[in-house]
Protein backbone atom coordinates (compact mmCIF):
# COMPACT_ATOMS: atom_id res chain seq x y z
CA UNK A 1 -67.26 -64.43 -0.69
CA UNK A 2 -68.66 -61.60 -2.70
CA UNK A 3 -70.32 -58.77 -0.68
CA UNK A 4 -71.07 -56.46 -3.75
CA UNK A 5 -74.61 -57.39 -3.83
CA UNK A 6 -74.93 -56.34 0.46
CA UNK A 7 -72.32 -53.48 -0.47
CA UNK A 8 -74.84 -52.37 -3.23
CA UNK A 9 -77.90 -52.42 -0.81
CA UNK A 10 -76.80 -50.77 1.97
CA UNK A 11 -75.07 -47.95 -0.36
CA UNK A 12 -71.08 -48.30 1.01
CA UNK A 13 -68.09 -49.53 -0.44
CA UNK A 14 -65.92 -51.16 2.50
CA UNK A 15 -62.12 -50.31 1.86
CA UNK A 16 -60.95 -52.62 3.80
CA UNK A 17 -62.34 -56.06 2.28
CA UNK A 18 -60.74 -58.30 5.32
CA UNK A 19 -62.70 -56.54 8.21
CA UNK A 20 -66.29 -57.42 6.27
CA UNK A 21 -65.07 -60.77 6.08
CA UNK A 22 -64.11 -60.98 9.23
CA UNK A 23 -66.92 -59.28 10.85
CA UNK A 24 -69.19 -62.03 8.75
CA UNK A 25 -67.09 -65.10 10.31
CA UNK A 26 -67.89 -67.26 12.92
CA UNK A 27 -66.19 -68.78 14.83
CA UNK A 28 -67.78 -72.32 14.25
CA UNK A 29 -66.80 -71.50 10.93
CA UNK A 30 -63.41 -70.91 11.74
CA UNK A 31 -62.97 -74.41 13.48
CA UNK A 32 -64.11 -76.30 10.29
CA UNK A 33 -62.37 -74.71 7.70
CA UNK A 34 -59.28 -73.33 9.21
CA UNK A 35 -57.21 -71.14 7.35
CA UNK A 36 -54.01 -69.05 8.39
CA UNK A 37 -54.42 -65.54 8.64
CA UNK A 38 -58.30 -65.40 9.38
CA UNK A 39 -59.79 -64.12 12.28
CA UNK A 40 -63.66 -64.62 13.82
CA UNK A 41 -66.20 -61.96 14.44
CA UNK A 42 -65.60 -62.04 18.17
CA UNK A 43 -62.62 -59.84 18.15
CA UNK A 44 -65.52 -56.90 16.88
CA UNK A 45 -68.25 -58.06 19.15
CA UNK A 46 -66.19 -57.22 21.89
CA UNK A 47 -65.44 -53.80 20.42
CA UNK A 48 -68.83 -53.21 19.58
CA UNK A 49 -70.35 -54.34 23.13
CA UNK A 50 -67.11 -52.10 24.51
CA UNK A 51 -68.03 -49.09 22.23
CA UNK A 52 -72.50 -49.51 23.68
């Protein structure tokens, strides 16, 4: 997926090209098109919900 068009709205380059992916997963997704290595959003949900 290309995020330079959200990258280029919001004003940021992310460095780190797997965490946007992975924060834009689900984990619906995840079970239909499974793919070694990828991870869902949930992991950063719970860090974010930890972190509020």
């Amino acid at each position: 997926m290309d995020f330079a068009p959200f990258e280029a709205r919001i004003g940021y380059t992310f460095k780190n090209r797997a965490l946007i992916e992975t924060a834009y997963t689900h984990r619906s997704y995840l079970n239909e098109n499974r793919a070694p290595g990828r991870e869902h959003n949930e992991r950063l949900e719970f860090l974010g919900d930890a972190v509020l």
